[in-house]
C-alpha atoms as a PDB file:
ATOM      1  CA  UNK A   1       0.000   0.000   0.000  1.00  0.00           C
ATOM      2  CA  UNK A   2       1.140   3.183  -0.838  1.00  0.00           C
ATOM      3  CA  UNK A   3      -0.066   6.786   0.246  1.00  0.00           C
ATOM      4  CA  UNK A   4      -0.332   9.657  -2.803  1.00  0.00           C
ATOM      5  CA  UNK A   5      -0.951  13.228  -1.957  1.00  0.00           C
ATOM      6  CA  UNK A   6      -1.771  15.679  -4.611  1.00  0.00           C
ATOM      7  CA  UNK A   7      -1.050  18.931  -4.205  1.00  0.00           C
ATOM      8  CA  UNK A   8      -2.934  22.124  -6.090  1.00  0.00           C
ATOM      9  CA  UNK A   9      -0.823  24.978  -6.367  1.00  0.00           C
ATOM     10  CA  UNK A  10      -2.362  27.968  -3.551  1.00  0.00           C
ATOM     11  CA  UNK A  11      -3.980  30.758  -5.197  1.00  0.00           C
ATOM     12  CA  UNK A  12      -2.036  33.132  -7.396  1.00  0.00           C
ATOM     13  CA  UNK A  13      -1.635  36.953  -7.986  1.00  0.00           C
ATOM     14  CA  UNK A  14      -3.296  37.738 -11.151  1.00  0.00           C
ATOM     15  CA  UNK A  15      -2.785  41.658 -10.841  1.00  0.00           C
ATOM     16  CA  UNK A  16      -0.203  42.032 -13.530  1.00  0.00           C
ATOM     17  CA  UNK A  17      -2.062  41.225 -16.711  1.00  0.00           C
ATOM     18  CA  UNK A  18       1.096  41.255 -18.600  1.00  0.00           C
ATOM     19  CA  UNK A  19       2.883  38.423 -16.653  1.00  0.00           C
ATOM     20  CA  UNK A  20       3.125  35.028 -18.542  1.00  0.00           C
ATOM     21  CA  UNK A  21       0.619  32.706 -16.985  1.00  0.00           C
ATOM     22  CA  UNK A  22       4.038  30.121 -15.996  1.00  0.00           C
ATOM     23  CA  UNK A  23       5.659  32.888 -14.296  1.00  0.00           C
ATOM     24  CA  UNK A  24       2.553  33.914 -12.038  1.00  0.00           C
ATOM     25  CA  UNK A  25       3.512  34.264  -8.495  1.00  0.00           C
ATOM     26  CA  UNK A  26       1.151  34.060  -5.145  1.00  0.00           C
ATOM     27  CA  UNK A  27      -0.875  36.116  -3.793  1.00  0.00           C
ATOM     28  CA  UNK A  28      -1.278  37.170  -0.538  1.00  0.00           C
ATOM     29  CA  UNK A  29      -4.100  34.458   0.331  1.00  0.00           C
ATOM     30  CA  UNK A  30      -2.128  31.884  -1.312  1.00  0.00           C
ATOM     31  CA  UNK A  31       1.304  32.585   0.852  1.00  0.00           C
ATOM     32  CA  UNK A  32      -0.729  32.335   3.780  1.00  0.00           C
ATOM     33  CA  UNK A  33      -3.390  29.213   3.059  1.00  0.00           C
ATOM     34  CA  UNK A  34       0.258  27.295   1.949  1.00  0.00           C
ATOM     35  CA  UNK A  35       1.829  26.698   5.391  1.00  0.00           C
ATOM     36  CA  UNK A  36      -1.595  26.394   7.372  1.00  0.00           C
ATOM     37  CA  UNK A  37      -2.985  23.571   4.504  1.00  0.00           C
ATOM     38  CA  UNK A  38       0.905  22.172   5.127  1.00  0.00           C
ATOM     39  CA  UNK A  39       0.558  22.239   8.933  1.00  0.00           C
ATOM     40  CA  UNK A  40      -3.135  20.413   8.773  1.00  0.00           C
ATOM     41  CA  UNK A  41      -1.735  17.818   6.771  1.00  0.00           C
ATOM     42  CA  UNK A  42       1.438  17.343   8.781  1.00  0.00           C
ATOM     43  CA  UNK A  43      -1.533  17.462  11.696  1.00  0.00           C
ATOM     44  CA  UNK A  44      -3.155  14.076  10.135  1.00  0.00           C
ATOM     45  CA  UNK A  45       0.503  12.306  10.094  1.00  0.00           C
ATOM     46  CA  UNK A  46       0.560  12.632   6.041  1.00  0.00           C
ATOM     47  CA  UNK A  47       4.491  13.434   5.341  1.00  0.00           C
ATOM     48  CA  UNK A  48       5.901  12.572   2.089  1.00  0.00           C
ATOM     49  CA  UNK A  49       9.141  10.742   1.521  1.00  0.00           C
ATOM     50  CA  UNK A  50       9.256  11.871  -2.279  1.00  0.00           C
ATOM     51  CA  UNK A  51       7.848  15.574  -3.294  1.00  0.00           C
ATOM     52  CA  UNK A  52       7.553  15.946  -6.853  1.00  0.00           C
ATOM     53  CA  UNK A  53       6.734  19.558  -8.159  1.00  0.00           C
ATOM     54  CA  UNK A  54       5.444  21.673 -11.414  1.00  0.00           C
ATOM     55  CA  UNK A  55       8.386  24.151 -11.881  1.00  0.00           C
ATOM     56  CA  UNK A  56       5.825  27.230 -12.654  1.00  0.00           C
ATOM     57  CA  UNK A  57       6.268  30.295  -9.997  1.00  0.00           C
ATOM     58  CA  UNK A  58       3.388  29.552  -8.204  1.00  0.00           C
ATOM     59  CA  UNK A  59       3.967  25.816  -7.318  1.00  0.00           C
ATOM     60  CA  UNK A  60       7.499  26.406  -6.341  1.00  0.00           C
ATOM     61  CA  UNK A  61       6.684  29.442  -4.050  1.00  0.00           C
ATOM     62  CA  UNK A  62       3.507  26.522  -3.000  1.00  0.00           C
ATOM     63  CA  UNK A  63       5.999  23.760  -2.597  1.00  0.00           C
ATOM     64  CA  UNK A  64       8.881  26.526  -0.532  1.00  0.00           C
ATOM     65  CA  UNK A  65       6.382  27.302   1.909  1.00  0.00           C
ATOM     66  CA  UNK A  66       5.237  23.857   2.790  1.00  0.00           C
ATOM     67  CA  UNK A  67       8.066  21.667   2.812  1.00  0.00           C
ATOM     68  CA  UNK A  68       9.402  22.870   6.389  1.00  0.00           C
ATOM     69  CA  UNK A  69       5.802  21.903   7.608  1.00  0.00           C
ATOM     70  CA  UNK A  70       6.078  18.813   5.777  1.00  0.00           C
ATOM     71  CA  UNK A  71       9.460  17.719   7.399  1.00  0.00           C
ATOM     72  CA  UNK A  72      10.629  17.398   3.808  1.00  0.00           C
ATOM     73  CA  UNK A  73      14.208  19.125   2.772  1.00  0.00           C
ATOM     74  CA  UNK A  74      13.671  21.784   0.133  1.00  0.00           C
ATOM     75  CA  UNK A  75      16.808  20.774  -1.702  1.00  0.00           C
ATOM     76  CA  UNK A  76      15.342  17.482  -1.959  1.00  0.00           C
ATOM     77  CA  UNK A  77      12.539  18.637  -4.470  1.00  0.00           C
ATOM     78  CA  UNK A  78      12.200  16.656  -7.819  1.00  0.00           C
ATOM     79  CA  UNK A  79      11.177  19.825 -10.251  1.00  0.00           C
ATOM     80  CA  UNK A  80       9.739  18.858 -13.093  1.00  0.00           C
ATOM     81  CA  UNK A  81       8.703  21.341 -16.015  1.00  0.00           C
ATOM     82  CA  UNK A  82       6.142  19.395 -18.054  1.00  0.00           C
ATOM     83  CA  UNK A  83       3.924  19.107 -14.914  1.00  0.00           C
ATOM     84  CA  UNK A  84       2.762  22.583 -15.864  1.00  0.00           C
ATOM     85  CA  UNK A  85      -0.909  21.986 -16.964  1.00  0.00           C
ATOM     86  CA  UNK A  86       0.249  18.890 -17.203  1.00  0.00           C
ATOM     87  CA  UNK A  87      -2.814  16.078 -18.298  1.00  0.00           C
ATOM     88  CA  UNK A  88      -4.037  12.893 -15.871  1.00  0.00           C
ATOM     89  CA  UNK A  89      -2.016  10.780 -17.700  1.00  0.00           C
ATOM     90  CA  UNK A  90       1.565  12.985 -17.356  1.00  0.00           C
ATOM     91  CA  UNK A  91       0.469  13.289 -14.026  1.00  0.00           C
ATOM     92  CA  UNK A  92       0.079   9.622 -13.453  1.00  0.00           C
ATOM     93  CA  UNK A  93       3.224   9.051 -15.438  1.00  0.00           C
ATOM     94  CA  UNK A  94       5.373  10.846 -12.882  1.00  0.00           C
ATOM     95  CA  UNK A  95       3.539   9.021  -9.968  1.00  0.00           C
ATOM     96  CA  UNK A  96       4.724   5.880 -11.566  1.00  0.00           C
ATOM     97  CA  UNK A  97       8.370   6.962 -12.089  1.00  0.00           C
ATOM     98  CA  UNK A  98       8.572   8.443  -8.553  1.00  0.00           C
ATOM     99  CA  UNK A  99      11.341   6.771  -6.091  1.00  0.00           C
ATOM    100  CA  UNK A 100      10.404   3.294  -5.394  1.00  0.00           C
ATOM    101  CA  UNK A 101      11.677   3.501  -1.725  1.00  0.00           C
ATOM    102  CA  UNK A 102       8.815   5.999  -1.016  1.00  0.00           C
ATOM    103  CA  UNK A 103       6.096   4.842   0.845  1.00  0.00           C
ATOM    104  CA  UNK A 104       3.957   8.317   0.576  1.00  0.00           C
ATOM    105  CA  UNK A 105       4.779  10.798  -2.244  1.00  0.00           C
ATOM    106  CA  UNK A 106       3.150  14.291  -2.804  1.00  0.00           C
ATOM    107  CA  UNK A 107       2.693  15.526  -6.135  1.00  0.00           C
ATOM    108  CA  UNK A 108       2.047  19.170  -6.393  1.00  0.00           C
ATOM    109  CA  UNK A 109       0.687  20.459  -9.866  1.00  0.00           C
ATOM    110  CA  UNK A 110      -2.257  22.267 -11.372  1.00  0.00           C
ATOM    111  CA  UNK A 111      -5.982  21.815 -12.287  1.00  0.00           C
ATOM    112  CA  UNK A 112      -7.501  20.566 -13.804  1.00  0.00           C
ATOM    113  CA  UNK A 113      -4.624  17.788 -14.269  1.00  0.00           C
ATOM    114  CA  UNK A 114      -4.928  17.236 -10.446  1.00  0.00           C
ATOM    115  CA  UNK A 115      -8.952  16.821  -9.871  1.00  0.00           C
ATOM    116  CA  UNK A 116      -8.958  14.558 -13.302  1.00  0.00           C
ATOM    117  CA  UNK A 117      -6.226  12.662 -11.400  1.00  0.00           C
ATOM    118  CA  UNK A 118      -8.107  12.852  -8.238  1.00  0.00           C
ATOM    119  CA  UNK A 119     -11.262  10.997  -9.623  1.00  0.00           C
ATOM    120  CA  UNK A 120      -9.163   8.943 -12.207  1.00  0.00           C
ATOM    121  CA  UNK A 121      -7.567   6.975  -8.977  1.00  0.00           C
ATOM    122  CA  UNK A 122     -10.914   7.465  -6.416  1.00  0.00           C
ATOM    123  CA  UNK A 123     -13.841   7.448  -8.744  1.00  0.00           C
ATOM    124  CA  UNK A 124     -15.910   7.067  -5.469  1.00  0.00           C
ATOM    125  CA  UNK A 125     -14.364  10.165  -4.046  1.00  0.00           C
ATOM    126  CA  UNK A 126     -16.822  12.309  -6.608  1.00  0.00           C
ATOM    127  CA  UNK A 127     -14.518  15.357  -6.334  1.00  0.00           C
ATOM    128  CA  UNK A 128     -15.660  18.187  -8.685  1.00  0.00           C
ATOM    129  CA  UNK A 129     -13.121  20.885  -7.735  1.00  0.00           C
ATOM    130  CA  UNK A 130      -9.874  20.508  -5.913  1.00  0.00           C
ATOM    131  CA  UNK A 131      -9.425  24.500  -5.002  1.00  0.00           C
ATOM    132  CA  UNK A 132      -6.325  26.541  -4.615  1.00  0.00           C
ATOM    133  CA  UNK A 133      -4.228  24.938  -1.789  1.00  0.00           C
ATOM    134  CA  UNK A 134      -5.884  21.851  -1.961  1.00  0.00           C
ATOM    135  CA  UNK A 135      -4.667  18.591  -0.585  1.00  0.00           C
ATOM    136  CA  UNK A 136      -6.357  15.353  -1.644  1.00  0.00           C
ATOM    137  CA  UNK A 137      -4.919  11.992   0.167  1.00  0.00           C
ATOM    138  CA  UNK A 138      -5.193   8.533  -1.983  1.00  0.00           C
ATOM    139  CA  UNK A 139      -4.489   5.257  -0.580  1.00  0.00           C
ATOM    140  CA  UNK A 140      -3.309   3.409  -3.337  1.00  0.00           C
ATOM    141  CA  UNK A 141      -3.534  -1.022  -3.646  1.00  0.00           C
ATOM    142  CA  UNK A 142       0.006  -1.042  -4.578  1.00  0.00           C
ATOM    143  CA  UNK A 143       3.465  -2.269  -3.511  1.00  0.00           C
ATOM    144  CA  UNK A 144       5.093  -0.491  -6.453  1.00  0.00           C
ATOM    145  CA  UNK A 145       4.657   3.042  -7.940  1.00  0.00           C
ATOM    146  CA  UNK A 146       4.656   1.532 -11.022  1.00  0.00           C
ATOM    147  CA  UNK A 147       1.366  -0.101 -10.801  1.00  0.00           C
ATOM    148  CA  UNK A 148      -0.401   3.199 -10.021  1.00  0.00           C
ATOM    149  CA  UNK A 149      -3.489   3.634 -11.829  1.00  0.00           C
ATOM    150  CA  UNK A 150      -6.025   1.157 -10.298  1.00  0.00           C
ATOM    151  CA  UNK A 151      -8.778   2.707  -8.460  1.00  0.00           C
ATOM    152  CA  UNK A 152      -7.523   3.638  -4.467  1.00  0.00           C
ATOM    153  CA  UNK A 153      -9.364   4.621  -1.458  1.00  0.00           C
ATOM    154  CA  UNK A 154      -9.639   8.432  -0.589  1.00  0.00           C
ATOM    155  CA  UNK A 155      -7.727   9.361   2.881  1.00  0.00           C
ATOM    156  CA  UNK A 156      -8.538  12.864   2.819  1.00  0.00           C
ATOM    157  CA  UNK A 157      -9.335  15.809   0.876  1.00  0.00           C
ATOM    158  CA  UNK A 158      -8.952  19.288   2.903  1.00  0.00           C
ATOM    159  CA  UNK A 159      -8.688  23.189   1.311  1.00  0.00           C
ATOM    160  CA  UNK A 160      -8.401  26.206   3.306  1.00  0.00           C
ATOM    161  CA  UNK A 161     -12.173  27.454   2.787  1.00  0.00           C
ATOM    162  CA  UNK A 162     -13.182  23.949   4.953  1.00  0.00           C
ATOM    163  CA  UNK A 163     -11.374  25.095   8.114  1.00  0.00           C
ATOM    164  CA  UNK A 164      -9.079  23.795  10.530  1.00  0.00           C
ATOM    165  CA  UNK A 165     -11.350  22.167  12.211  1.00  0.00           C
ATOM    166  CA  UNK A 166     -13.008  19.663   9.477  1.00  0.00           C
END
């Protein structure tokens, strides 16, 4: 059995028309919901041994302020560029490649790659919308990341707009 976490990037500053959509940074909300949706995961014992992470602005500045809630090491990041609006299936493809020693991995992207994923691997959890900051917890049947794809058994699924206390 292996745990999967997917990750939606926190909400992003869309004041500067101009800016490229990949270089789009967080806003104010989404540098704040970050840490606190890191901390409430952290809270339900969830801490990945792999983190594997969309290399637009706002998922790094995402992944930055989480990972020292997460107890994972920054440096230890695999950055990947074609996670950016990246499908189900690219999505699923780096799940399967991910370090076979890892026994929970988070995988922090964009929608709607991540709900699609989301109710690709839990068709029972019926999720319509992962929001901005977004955390969604799969158990997945599987001894190998490589066999990812089956249907698994949703954990969790927590966003900032539920509160700390669901």
């Amino acid at each position: 059995m292996k745990t999967l976490i997917l990750i939606r990037h926190a909400k992003s500053d869309w004041s500067d028309l101009h800016a490229a959509d990949f270089d789009r940074r967080l806003n104010a909300r989404g540098r704040r919901d970050a840490p606190i949706m890191a901390q409430r995961c952290a809270a339900r014992g969830h801490l990945p041994d792999a983190f594997i992470v969309s290399t637009a602005c706002r998922a790094r500045q995402t992944a930055e302020l989480m990972t020292p809630h997460l107890a994972f090491p920054s440096e230890q990041i695999d950055w990947r560029k074609e996670l950016y609006l990246a499908s189900p299936a690219m999505l699923l493809d780096a799940v399967r490649h991910a370090p076979e020693e890892a026994r929970t991995l988070a995988l922090l992207a964009h929608n709607p790659g991540i709900t699609e994923l989301v109710n690709r691997l839990c068709p029972d959890a019926d999720i319509n919308h992962v929001p901005t900051a977004g955390i969604v917890t799969l158990a997945l049947p599987v001894d190998d990341w490589r066999q990812a794809g089956q249907p698994g058994k949703l954990i969790d699924f927590d966003y900032p707009k539920r509160g700390a206390g669901a």
